[in-house]
Protein backbone atom coordinates (compact mmCIF):
# COMPACT_ATOMS: atom_id res chain seq x y z
CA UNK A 1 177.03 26.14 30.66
CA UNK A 2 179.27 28.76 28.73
CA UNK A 3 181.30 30.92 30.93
CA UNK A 4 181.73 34.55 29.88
CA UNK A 5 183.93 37.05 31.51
CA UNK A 6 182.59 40.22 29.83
CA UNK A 7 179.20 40.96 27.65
CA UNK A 8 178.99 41.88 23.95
CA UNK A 9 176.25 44.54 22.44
CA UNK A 10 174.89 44.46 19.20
CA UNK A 11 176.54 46.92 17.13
CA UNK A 12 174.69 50.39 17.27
CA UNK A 13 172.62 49.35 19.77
CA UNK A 14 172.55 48.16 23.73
CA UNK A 15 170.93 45.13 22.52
CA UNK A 16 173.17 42.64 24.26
CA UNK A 17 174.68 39.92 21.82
CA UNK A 18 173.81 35.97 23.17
CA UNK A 19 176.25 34.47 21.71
CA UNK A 20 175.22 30.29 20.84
CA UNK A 21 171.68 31.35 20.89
CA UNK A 22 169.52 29.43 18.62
CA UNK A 23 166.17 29.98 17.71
CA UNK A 24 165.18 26.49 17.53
CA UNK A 25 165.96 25.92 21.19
CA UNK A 26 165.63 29.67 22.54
CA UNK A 27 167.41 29.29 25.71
CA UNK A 28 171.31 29.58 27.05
CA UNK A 29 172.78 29.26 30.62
CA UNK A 30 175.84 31.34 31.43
CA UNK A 31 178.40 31.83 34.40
CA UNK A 32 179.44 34.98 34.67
CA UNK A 33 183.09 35.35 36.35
CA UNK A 34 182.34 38.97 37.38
CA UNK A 35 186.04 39.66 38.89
CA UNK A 36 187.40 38.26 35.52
CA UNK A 37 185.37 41.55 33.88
CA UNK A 38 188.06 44.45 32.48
CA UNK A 39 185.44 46.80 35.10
CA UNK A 40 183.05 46.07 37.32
CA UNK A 41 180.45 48.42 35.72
CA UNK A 42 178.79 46.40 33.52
CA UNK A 43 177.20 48.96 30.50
CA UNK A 44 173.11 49.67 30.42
CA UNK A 45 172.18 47.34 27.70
CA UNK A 46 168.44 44.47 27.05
CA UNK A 47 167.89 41.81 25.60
CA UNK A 48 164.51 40.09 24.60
CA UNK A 49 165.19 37.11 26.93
CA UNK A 50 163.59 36.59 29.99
CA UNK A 51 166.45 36.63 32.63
CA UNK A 52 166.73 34.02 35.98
CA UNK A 53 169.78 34.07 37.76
CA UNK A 54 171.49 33.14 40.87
CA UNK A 55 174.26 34.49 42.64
CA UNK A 56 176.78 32.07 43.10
CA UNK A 57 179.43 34.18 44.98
CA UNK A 58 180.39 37.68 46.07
CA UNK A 59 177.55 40.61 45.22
CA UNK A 60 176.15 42.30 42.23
CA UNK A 61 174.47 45.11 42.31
CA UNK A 62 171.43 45.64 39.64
CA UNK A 63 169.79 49.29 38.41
CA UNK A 64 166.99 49.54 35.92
CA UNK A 65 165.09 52.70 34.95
CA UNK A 66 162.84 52.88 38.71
CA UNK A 67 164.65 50.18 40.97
CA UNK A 68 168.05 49.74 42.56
CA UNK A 69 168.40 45.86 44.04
CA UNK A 70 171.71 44.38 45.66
CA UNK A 71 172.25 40.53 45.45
CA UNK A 72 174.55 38.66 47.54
CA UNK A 73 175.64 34.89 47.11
CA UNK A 74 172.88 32.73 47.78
CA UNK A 75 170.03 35.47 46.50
CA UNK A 76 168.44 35.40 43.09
CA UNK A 77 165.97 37.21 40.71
CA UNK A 78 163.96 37.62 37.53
CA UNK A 79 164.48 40.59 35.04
CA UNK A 80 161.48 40.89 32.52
CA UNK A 81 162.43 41.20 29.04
CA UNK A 82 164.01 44.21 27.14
CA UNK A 83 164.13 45.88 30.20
CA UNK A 84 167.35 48.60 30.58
CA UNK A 85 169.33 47.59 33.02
CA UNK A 86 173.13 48.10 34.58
CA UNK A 87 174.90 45.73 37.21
CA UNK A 88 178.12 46.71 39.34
CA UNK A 89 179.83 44.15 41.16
CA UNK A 90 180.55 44.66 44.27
CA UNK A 91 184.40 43.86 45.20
CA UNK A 92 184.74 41.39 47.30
CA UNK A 93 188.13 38.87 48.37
CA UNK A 94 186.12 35.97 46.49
CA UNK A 95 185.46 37.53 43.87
CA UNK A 96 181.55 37.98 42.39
CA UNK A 97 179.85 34.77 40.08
CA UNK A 98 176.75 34.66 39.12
CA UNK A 99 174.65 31.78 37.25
CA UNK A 100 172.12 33.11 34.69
CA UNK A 101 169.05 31.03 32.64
CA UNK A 102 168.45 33.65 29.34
CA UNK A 103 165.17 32.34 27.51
CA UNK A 104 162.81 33.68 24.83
CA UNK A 105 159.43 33.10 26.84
CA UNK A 106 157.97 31.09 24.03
CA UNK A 107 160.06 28.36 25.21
CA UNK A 108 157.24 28.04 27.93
CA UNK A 109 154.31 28.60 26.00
CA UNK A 110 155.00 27.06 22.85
CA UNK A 111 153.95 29.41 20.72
CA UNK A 112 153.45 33.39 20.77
CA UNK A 113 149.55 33.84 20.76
CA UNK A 114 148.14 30.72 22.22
CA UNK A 115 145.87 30.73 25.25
CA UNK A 116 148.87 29.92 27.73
CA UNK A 117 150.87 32.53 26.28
CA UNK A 118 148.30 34.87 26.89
CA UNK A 119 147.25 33.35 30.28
CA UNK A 120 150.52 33.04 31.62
CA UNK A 121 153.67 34.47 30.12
CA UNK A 122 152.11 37.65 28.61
CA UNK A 123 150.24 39.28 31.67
CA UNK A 124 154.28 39.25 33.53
CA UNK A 125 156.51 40.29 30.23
CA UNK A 126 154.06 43.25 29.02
CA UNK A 127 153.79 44.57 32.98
CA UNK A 128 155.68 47.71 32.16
CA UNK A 129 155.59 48.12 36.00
CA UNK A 130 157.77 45.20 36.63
CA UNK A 131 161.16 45.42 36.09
CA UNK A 132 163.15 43.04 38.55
CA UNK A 133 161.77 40.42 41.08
CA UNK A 134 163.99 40.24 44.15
CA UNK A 135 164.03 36.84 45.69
CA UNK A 136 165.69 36.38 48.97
CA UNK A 137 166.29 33.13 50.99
CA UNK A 138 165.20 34.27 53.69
CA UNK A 139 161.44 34.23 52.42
CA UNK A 140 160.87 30.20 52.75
CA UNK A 141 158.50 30.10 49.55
CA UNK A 142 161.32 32.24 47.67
CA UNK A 143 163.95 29.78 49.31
CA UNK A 144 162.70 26.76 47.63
CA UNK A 145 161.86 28.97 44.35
CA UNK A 146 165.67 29.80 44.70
CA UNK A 147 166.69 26.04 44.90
CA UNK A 148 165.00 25.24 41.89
CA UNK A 149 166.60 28.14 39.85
CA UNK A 150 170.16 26.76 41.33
CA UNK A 151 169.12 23.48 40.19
CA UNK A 152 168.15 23.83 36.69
CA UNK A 153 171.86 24.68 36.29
CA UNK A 154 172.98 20.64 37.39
CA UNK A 155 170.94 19.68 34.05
CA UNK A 156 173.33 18.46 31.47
CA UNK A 157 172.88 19.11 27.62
CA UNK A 158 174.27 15.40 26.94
CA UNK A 159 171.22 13.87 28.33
CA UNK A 160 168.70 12.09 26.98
CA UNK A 161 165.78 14.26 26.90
CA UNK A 162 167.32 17.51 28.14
CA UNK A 163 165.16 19.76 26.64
CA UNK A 164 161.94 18.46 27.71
CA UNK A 165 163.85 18.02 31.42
CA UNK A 166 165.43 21.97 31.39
CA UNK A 167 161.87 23.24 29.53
CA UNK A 168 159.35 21.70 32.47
CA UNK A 169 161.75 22.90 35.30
CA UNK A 170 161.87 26.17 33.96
CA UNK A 171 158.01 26.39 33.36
CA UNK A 172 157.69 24.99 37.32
CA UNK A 173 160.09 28.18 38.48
CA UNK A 174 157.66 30.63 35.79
CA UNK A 175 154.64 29.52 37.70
CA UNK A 176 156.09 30.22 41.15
CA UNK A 177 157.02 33.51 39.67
CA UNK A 178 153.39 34.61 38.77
CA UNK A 179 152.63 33.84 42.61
CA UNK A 180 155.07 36.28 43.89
CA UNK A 181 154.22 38.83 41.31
CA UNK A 182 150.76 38.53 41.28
CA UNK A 183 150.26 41.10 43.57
CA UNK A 184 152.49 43.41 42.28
CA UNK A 185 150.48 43.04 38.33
CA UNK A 186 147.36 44.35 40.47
CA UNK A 187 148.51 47.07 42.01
CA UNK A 188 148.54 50.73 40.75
CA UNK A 189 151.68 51.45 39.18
CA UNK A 190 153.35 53.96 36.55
CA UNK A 191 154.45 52.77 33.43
CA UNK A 192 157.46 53.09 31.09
CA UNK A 193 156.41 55.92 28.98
CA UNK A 194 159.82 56.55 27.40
CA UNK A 195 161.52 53.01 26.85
CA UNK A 196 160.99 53.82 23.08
CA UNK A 197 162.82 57.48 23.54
CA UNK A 198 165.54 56.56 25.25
CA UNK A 199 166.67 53.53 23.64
CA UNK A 200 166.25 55.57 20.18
CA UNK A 201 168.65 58.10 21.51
CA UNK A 202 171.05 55.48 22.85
CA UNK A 203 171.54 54.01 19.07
CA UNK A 204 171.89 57.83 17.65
CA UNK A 205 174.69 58.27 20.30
CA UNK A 206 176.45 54.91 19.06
CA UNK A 207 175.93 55.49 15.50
CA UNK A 208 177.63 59.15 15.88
CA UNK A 209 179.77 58.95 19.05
CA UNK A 210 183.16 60.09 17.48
CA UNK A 211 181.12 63.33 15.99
CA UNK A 212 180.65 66.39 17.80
CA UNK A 213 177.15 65.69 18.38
CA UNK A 214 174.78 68.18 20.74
CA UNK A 215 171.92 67.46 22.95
CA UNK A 216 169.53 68.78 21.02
CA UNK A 217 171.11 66.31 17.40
CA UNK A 218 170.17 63.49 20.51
CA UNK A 219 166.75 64.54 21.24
CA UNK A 220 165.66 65.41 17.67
CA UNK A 221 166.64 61.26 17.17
CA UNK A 222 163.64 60.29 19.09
CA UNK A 223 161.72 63.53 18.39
CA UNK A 224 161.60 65.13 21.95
CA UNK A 225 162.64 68.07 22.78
CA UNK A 226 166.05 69.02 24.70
CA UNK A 227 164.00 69.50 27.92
CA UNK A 228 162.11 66.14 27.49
CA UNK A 229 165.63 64.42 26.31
CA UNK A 230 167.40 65.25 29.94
CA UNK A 231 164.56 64.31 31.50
CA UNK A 232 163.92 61.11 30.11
CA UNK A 233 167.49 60.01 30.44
CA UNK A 234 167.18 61.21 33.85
CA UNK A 235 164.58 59.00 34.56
CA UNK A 236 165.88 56.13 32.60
CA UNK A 237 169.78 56.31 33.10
CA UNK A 238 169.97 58.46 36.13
CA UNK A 239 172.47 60.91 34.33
CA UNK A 240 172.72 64.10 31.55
CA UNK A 241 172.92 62.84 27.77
CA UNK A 242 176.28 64.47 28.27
CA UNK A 243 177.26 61.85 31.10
CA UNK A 244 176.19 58.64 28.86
CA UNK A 245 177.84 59.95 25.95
CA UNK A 246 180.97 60.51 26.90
CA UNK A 247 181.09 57.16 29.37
CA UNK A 248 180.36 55.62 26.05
CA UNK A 249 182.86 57.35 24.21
CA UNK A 250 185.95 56.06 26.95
CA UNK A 251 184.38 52.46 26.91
CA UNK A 252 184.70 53.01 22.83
CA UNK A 253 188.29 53.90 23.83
CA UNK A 254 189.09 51.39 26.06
CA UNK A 255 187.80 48.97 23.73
CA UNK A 256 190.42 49.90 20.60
CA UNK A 257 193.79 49.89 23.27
CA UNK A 258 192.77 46.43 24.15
CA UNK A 259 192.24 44.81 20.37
CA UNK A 260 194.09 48.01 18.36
CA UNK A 261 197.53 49.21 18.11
CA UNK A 262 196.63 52.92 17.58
CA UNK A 263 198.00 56.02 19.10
CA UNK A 264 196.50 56.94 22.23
CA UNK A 265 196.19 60.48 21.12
CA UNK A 266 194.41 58.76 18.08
CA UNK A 267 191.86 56.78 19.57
CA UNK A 268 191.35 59.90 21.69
CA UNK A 269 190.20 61.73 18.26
CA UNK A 270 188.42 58.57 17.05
CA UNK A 271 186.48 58.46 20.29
CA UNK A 272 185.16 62.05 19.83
CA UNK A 273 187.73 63.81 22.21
CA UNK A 274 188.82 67.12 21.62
CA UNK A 275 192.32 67.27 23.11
CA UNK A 276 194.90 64.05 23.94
CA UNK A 277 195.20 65.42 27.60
CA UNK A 278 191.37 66.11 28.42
CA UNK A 279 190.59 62.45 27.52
CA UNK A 280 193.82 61.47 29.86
CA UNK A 281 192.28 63.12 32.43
CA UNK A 282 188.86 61.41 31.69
CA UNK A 283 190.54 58.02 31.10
CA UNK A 284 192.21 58.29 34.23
CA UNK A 285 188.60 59.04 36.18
CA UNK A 286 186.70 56.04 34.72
CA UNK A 287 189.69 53.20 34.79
CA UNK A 288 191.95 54.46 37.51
CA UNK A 289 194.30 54.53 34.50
CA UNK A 290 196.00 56.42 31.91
CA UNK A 291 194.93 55.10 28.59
CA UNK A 292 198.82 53.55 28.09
CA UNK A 293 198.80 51.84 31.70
CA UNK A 294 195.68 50.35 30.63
CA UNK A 295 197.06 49.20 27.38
CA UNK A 296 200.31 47.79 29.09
CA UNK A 297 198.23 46.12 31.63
CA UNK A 298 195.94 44.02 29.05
């Protein structure tokens, strides 16, 4: 298991980097050290991997485009692929881990197309309804579900026959998942209509954050209008285009004082910042920082 104390995205994208993942074997396990993260906010990013993870310690709160779930230590989930999603931990004296299975779904099926790919692992990844499944120990069928997630983790990459050991445990926990969502792929629910929109605006805002770039330049990327572009980040992100970009634009920032040796007031230009001071004063708002304690600090 690879610990990670931050997350990487694919350049120009929110696609979220996995680093060690191979194709032939699509599947990593990760512990997070949340408290170890440079800020608790962790950026809205996907990834094609299914996700299964367990909270080891502390609390993490999750928000995709139409749900908001908190997980404390103990409590678990499922996020469907490519989904948009954001987690904050919550600060606690322990500090916040959490122990994460990221697999291509194939990995159960065998191969994309085949009659248990489309009886099983299709009908719960193309649900555009269902984001996140909660799972709580206090349910007793989503306690032992829970168990089985934790110990998937105990499997050990030196054995003999790991991957036929780590593939049939994880196809045991998919099964138990299609129970508990079963209802939830029969009932009436609405769609996500803009996934395509928003995540085409989200790479024109990376590919052009250090320009003076307008709302409409941002809607015309995914060829909606300004109205539709506020509301569909609305709906997805929960804030203005205005909000994301510049959020983006101080992450950008905060990225080049740790790993660059630049001028503040030049990463402030670089970052798309129109005065040193007013991205100071934004800095400051976001990190709790000025952009040179923040660099002395690292």
């Amino acid at each position: 298991m690879k610990c990670i104390q931050g997350i990487q995205l694919i350049s120009g994208s929110n696609e979220e980097l996995l680093p060690d993942f191979q194709t032939d074997f699509p599947y990593i396990a990760t512990c997070a050290e949340l408290y170890k993260y440079l800020s608790p906010e962790i950026p809205w990013h996907w990834h094609s991997t299914a996700e299964l993870f367990y909270m080891e310690k502390g609390q993490l709160e999750y928000t995709t485009p139409h749900g908001k779930w908190r997980f404390e230590a103990g409590m678990g989930g499922f996020l469907n692929p490519n989904v948009l999603h954001t987690s904050k931990e919550i600060k606690s004296r322990e500090g916040g881990i959490q122990l994460l299975h990221l697999f291509e779904p194939v990995l159960i099926s065998g191969e994309a197309g085949n009659r248990m790919d489309q009886k099983y692992v299709r009908p719960l990844i193309q649900n555009s309804s269902i984001e996140m499944i909660p799972l709580s120990p206090e349910e007793p069928a989503q306690a032992e579900l829970l168990k089985k997630i934790r110990q998937a983790f105990t499997l050990s990459e030196k054995d003999w026959g790991y991957e036929f050991k780590l593939r049939q445990q994880l196809t045991d926990i998919w099964m138990e998942l299609l129970e508990i969502a079963h209802p939830l792929m029969e009932s009436e629910h609405p769609g996500k209509t803009s996934d395509k929109e928003i995540k085409e605006m989200l790479v024109y805002i990376h590919d052009h954050f250090s320009d003076s770039i307008s709302t409409e330049q941002i809607a015309e990327a995914a060829h909606v209008s300004k109205r539709g572009c506020f509301r569909i980040f609305q709906e997805n992100l929960h804030m203005t285009p205005g909000d994301y970009l510049r959020s983006y634009r101080l992450r950008k920032a905060g990225q080049m004082l740790r790993e660059g040796n630049e001028p503040v007031t030049e990463i402030a230009y670089t970052c798309g910042f129109c005065s040193g001071s007013y991205f100071g004063k934004m800095f400051r708002e976001q990190f709790g920082c000025t952009p040179a304690e923040y660099r002395k600090k690292l």
